[in-house]
N, C-alpha and C. Protein backbone atom coordinates (compact mmCIF):
# COMPACT_ATOMS: atom_id res chain seq x y z
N UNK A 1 -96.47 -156.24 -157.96
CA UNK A 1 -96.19 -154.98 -157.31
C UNK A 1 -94.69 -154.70 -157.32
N UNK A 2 -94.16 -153.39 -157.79
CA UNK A 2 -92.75 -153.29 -157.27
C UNK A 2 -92.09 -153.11 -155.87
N UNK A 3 -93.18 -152.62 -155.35
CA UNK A 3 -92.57 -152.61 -153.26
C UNK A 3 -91.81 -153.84 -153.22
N UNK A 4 -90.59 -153.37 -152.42
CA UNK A 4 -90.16 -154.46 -151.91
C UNK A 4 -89.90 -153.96 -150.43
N UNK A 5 -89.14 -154.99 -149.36
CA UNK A 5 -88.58 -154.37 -148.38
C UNK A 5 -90.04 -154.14 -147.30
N UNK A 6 -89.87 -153.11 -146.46
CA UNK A 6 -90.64 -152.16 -145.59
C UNK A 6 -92.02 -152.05 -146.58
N UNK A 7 -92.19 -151.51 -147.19
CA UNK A 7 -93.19 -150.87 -148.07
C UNK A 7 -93.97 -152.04 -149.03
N UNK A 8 -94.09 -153.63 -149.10
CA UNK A 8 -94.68 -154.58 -149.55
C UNK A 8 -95.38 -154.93 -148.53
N UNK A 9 -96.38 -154.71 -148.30
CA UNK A 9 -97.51 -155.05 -147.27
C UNK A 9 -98.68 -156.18 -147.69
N UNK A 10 -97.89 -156.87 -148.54
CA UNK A 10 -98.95 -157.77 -149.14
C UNK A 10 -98.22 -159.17 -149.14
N UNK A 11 -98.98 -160.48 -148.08
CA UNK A 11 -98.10 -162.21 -148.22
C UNK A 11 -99.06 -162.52 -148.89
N UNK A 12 -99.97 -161.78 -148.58
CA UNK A 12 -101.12 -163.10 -149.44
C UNK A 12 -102.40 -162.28 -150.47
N UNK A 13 -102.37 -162.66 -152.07
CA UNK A 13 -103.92 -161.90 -152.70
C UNK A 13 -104.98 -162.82 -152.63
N UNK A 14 -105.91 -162.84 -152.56
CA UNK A 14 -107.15 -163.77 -153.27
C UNK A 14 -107.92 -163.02 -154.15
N UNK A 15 -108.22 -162.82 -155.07
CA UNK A 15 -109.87 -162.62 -156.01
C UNK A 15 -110.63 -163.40 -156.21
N UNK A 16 -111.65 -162.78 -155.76
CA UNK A 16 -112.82 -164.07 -156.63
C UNK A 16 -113.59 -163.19 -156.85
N UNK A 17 -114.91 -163.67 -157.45
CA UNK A 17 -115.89 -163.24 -157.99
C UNK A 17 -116.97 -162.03 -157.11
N UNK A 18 -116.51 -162.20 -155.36
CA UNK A 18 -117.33 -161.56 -155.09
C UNK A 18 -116.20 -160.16 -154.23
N UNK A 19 -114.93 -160.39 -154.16
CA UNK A 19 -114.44 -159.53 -153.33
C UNK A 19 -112.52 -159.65 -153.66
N UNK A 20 -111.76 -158.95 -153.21
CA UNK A 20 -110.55 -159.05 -153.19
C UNK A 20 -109.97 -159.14 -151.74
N UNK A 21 -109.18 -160.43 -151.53
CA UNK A 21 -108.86 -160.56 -150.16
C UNK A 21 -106.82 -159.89 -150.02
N UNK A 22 -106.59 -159.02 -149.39
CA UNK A 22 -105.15 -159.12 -149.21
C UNK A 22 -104.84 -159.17 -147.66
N UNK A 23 -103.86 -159.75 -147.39
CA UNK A 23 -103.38 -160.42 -146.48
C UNK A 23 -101.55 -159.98 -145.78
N UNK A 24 -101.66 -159.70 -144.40
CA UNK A 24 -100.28 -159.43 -144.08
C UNK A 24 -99.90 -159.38 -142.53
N UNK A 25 -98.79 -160.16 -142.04
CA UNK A 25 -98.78 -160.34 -140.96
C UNK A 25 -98.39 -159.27 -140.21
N UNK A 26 -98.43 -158.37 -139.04
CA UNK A 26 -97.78 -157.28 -139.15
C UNK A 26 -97.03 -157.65 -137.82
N UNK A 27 -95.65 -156.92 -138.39
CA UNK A 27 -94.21 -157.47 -137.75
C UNK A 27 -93.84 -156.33 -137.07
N UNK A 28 -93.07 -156.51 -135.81
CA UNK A 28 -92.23 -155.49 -135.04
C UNK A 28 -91.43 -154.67 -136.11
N UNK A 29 -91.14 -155.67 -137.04
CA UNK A 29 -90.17 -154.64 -137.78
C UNK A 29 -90.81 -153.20 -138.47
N UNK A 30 -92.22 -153.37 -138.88
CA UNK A 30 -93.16 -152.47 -139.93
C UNK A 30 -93.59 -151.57 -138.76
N UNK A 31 -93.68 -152.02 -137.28
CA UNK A 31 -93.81 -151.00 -136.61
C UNK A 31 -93.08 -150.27 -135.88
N UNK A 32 -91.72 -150.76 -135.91
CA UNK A 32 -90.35 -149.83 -134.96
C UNK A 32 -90.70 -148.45 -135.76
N UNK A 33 -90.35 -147.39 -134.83
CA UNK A 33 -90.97 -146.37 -133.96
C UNK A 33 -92.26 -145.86 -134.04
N UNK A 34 -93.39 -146.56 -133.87
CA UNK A 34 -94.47 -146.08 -133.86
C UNK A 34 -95.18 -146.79 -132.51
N UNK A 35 -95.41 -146.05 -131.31
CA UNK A 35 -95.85 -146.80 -130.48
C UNK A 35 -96.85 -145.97 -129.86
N UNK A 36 -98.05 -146.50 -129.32
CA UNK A 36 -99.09 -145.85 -128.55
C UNK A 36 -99.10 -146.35 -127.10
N UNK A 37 -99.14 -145.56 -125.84
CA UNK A 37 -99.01 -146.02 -125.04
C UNK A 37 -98.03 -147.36 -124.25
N UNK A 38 -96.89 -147.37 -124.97
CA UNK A 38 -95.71 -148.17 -124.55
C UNK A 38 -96.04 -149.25 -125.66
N UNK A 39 -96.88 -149.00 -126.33
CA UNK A 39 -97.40 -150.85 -127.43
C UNK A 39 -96.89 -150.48 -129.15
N UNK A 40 -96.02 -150.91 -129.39
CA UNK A 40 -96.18 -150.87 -130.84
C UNK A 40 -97.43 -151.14 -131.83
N UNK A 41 -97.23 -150.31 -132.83
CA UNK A 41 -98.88 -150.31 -133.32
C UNK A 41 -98.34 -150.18 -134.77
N UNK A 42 -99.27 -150.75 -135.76
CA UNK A 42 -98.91 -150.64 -137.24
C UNK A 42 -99.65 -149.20 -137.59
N UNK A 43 -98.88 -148.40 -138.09
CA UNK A 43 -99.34 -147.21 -138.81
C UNK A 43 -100.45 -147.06 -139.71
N UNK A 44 -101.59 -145.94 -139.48
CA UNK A 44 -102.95 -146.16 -140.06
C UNK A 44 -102.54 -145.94 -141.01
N UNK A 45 -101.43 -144.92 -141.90
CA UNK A 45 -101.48 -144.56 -143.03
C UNK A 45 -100.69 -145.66 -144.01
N UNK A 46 -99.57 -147.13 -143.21
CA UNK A 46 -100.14 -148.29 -143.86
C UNK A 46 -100.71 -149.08 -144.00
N UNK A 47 -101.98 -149.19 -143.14
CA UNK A 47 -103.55 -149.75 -143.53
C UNK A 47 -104.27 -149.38 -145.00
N UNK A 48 -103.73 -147.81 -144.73
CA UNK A 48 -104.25 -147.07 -145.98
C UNK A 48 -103.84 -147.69 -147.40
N UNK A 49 -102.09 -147.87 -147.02
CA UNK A 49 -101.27 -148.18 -148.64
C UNK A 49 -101.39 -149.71 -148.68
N UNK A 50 -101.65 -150.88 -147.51
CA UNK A 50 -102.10 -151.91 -148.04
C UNK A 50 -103.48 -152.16 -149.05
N UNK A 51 -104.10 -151.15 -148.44
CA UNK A 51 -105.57 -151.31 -149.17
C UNK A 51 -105.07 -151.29 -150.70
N UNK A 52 -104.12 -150.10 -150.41
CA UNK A 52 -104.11 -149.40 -151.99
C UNK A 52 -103.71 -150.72 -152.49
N UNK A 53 -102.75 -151.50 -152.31
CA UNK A 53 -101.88 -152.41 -152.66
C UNK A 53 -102.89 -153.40 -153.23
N UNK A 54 -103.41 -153.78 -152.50
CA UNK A 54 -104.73 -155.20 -152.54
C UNK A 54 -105.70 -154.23 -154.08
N UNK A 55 -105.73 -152.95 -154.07
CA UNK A 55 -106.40 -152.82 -155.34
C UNK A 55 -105.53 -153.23 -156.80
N UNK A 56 -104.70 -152.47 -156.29
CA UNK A 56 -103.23 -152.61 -157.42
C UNK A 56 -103.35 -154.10 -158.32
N UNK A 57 -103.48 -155.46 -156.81
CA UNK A 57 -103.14 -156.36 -157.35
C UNK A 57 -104.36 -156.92 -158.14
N UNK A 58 -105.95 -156.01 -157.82
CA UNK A 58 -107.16 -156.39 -158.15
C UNK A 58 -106.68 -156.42 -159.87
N UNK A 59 -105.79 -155.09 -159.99
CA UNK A 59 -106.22 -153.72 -161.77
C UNK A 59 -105.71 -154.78 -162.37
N UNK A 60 -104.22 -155.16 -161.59
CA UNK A 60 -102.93 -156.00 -162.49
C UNK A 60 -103.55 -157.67 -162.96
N UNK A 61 -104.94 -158.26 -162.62
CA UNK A 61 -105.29 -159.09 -163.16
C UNK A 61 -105.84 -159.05 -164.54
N UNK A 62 -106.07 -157.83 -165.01
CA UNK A 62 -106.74 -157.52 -166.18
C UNK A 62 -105.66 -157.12 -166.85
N UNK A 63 -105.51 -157.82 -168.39
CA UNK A 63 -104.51 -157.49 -169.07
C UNK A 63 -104.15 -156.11 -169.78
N UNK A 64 -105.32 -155.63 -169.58
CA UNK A 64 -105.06 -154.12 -170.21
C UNK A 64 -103.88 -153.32 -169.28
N UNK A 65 -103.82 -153.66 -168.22
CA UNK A 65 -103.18 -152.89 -167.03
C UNK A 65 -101.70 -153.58 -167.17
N UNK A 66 -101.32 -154.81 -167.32
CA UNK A 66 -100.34 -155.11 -167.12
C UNK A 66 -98.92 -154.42 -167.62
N UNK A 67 -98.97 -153.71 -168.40
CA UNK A 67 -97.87 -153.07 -169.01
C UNK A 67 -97.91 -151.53 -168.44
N UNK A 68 -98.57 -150.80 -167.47
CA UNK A 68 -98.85 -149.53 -167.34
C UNK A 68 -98.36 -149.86 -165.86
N UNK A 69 -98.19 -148.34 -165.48
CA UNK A 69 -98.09 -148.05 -164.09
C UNK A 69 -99.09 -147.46 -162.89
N UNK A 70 -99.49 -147.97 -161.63
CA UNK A 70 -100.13 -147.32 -160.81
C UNK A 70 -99.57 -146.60 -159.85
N UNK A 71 -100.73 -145.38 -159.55
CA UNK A 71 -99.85 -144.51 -158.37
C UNK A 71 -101.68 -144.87 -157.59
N UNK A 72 -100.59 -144.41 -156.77
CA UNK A 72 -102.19 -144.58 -155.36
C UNK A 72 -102.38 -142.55 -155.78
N UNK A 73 -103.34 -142.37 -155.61
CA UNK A 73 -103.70 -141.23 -155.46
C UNK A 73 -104.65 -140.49 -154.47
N UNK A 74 -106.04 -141.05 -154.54
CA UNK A 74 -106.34 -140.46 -152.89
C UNK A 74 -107.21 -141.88 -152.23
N UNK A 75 -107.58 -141.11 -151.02
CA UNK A 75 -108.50 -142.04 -149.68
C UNK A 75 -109.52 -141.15 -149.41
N UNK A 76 -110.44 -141.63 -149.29
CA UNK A 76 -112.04 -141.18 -148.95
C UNK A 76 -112.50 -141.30 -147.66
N UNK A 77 -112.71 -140.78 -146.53
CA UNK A 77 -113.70 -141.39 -145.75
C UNK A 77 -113.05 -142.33 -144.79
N UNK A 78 -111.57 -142.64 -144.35
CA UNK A 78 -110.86 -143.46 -143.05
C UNK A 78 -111.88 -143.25 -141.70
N UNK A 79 -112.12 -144.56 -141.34
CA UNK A 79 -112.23 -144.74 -139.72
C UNK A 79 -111.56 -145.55 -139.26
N UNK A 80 -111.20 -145.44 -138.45
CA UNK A 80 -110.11 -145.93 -137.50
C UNK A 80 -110.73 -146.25 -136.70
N UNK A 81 -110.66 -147.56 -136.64
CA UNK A 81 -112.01 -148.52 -135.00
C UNK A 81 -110.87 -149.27 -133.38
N UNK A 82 -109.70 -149.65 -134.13
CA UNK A 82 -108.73 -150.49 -133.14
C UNK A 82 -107.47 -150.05 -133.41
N UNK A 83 -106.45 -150.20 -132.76
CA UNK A 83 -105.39 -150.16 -133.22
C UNK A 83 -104.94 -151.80 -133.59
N UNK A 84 -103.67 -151.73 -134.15
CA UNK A 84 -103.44 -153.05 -135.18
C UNK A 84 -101.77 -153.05 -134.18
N UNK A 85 -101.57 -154.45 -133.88
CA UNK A 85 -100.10 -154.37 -133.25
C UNK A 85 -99.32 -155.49 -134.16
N UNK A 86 -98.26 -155.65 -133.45
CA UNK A 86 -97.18 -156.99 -133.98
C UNK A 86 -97.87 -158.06 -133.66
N UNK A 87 -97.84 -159.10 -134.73
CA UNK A 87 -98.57 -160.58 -134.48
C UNK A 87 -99.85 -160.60 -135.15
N UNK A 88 -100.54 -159.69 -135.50
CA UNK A 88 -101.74 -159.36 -135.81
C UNK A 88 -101.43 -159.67 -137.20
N UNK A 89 -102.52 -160.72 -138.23
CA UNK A 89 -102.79 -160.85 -139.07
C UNK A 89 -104.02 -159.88 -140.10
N UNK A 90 -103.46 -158.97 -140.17
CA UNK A 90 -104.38 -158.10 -141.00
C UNK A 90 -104.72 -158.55 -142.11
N UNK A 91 -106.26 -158.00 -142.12
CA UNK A 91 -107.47 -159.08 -143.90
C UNK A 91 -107.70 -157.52 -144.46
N UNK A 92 -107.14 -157.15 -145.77
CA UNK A 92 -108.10 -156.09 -146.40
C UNK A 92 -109.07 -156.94 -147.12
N UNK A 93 -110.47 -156.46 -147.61
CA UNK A 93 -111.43 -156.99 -148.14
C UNK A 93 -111.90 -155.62 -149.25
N UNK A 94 -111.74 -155.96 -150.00
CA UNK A 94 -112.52 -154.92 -151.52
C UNK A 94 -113.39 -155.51 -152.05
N UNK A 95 -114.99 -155.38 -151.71
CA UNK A 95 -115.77 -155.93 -152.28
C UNK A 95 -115.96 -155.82 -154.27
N UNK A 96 -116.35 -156.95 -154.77
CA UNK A 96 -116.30 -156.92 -156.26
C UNK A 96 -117.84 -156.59 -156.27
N UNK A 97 -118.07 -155.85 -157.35
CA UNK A 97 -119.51 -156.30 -157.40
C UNK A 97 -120.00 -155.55 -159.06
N UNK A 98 -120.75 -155.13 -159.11
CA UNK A 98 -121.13 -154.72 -160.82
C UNK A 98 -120.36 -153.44 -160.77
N UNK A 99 -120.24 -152.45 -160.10
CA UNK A 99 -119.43 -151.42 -160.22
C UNK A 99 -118.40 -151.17 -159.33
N UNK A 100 -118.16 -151.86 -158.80
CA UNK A 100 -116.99 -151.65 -157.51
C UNK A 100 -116.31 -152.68 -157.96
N UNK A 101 -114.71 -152.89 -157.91
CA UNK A 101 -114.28 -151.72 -158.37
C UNK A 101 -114.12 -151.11 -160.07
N UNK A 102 -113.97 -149.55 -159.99
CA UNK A 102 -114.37 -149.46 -161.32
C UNK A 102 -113.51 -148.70 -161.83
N UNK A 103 -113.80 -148.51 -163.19
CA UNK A 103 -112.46 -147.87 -163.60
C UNK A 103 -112.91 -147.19 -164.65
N UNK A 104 -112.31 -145.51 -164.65
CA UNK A 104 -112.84 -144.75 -165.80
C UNK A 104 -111.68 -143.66 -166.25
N UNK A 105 -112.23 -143.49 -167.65
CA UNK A 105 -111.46 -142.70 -168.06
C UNK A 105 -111.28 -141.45 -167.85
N UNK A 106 -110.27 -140.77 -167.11
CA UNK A 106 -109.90 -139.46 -166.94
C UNK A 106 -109.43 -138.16 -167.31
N UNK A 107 -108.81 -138.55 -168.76
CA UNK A 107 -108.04 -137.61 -169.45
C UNK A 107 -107.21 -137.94 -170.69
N UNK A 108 -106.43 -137.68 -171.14
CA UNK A 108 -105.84 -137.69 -172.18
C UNK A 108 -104.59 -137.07 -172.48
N UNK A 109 -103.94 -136.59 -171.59
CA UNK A 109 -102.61 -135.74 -171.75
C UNK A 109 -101.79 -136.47 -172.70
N UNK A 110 -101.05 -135.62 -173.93
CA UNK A 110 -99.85 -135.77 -174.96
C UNK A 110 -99.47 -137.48 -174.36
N UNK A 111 -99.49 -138.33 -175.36
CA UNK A 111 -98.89 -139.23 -175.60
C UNK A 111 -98.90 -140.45 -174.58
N UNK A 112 -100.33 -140.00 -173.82
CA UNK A 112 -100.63 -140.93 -172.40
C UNK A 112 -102.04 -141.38 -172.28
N UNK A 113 -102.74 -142.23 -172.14
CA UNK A 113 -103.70 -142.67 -171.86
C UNK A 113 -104.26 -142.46 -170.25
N UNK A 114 -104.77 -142.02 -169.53
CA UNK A 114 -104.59 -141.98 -167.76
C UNK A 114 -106.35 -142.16 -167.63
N UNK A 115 -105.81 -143.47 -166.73
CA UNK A 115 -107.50 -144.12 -166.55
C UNK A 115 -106.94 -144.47 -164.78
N UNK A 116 -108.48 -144.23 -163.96
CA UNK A 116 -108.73 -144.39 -162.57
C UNK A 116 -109.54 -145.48 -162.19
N UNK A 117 -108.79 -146.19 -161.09
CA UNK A 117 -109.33 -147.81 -160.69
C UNK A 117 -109.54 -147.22 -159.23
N UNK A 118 -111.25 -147.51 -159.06
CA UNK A 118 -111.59 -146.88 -157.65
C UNK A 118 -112.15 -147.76 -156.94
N UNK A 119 -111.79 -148.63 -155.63
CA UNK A 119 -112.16 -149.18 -154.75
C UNK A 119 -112.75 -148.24 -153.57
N UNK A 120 -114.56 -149.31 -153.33
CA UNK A 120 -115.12 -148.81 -152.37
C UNK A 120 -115.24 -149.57 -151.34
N UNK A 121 -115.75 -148.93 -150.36
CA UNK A 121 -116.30 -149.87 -149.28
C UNK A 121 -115.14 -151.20 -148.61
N UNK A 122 -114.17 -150.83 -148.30
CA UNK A 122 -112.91 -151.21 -148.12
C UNK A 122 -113.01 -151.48 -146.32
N UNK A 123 -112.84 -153.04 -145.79
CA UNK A 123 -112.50 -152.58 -144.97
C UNK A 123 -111.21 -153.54 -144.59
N UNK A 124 -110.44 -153.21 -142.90
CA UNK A 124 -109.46 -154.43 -142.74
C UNK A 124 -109.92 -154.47 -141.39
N UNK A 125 -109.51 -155.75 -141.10
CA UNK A 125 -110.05 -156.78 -139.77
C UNK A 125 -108.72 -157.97 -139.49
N UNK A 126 -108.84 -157.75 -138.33
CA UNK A 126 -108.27 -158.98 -137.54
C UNK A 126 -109.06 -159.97 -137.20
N UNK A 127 -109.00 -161.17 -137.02
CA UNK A 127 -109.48 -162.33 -136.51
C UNK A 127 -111.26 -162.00 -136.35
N UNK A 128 -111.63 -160.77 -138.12
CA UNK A 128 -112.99 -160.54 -138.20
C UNK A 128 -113.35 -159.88 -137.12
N UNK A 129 -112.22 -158.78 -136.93
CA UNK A 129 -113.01 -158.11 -135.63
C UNK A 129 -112.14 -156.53 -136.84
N UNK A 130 -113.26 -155.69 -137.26
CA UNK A 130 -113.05 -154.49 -137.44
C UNK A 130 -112.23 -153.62 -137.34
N UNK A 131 -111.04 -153.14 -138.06
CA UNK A 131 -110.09 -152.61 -137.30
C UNK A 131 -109.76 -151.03 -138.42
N UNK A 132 -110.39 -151.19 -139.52
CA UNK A 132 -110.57 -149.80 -140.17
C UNK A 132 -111.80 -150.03 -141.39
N UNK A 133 -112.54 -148.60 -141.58
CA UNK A 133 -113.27 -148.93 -142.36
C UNK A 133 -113.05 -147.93 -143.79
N UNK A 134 -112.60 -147.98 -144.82
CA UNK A 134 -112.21 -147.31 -146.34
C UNK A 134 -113.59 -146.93 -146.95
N UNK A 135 -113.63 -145.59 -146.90
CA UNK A 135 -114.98 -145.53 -148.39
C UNK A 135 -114.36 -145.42 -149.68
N UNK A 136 -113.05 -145.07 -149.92
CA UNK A 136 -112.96 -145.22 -151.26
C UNK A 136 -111.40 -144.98 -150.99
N UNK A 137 -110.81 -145.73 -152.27
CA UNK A 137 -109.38 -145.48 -152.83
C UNK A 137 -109.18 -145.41 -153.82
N UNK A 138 -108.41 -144.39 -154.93
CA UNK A 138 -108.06 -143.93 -156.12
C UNK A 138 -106.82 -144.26 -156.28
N UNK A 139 -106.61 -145.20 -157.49
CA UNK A 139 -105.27 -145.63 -157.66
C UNK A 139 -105.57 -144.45 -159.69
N UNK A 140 -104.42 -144.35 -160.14
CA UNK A 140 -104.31 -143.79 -160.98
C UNK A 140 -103.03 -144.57 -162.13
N UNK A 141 -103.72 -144.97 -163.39
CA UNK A 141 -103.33 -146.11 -164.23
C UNK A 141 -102.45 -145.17 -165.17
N UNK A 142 -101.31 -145.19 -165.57
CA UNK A 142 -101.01 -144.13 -166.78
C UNK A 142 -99.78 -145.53 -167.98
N UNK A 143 -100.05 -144.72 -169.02
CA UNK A 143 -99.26 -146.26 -170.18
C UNK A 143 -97.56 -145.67 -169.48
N UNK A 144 -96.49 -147.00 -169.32
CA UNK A 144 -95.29 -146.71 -169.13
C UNK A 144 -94.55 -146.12 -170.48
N UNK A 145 -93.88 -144.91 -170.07
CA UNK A 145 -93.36 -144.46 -171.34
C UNK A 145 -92.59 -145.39 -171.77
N UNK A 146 -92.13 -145.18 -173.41
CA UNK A 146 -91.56 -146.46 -173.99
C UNK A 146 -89.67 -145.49 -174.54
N UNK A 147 -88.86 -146.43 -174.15
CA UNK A 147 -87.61 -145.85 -174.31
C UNK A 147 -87.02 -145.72 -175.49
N UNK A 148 -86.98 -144.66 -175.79
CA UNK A 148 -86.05 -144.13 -177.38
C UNK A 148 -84.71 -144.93 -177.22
């Protein structure tokens, strides 16, 4: 992933055969100024871009992807069950399965290949207790232009 800083929401990947695990501790620092009721709270909309992240790192195992770039593009379907604070070890989970996640071809614009890697059924949990549930995320694959 290129995030670095604030915006790398990912310590830990796993893949296996049945799911994609990403992993991240969430720190006072990721939540200074966002607070609910006097409590700092991690921002839903980076629950959202970890997910994206944990797909990212799903695409970048397959070598076709490795030389191209991803953009997150959309979110399907957010519920929001808990809020998430400092100390809290957040689990995204992307189930694998025969079509999840999948990836298809979209288009063809001048001198670009642009293919879509779509994770479903997404959710993240603390200590396996529910804390958002994802129906879908669209990351968007395009070839890196090559420099004259």
């Amino acid at each position: 992933l290129p995030h670095r800083g604030r915006m790398l929401l990912l310590e830990e990947v796993v893949i296996t055969d049945k799911k994609v695990i990403g992993r991240f501790e969430v720190t006072e620092e990721v939540c200074q100024g966002h607070e609910f009721n006097g409590q700092l709270i991690f921002r839903g909309v980076d629950m959202i871009e970890m997910a994206a992240q944990t797909l990212g790192c799903w695409a970048y195992q397959h070598p076709e992807f490795q030389k191209k770039l991803a953009f997150f593009r959309s979110v399907q379907g957010v519920k929001f069950k808990d809020k998430v604070i400092p100390g809290n070890d957040l689990v995204i989970e992307i189930p694998v399965g025969e079509n999840n996640p999948r990836i298809e071809i979209s288009g063809r614009p001048p001198d670009r290949l642009i293919q879509r890697i779509i994770g479903e059924n997404i959710t993240a949990s603390v200590d396996k207790k529910l804390k958002v549930e994802i129906s879908a995320i669209e990351l968007i694959i395009i070839d890196i232009p090559q420099q004259a």
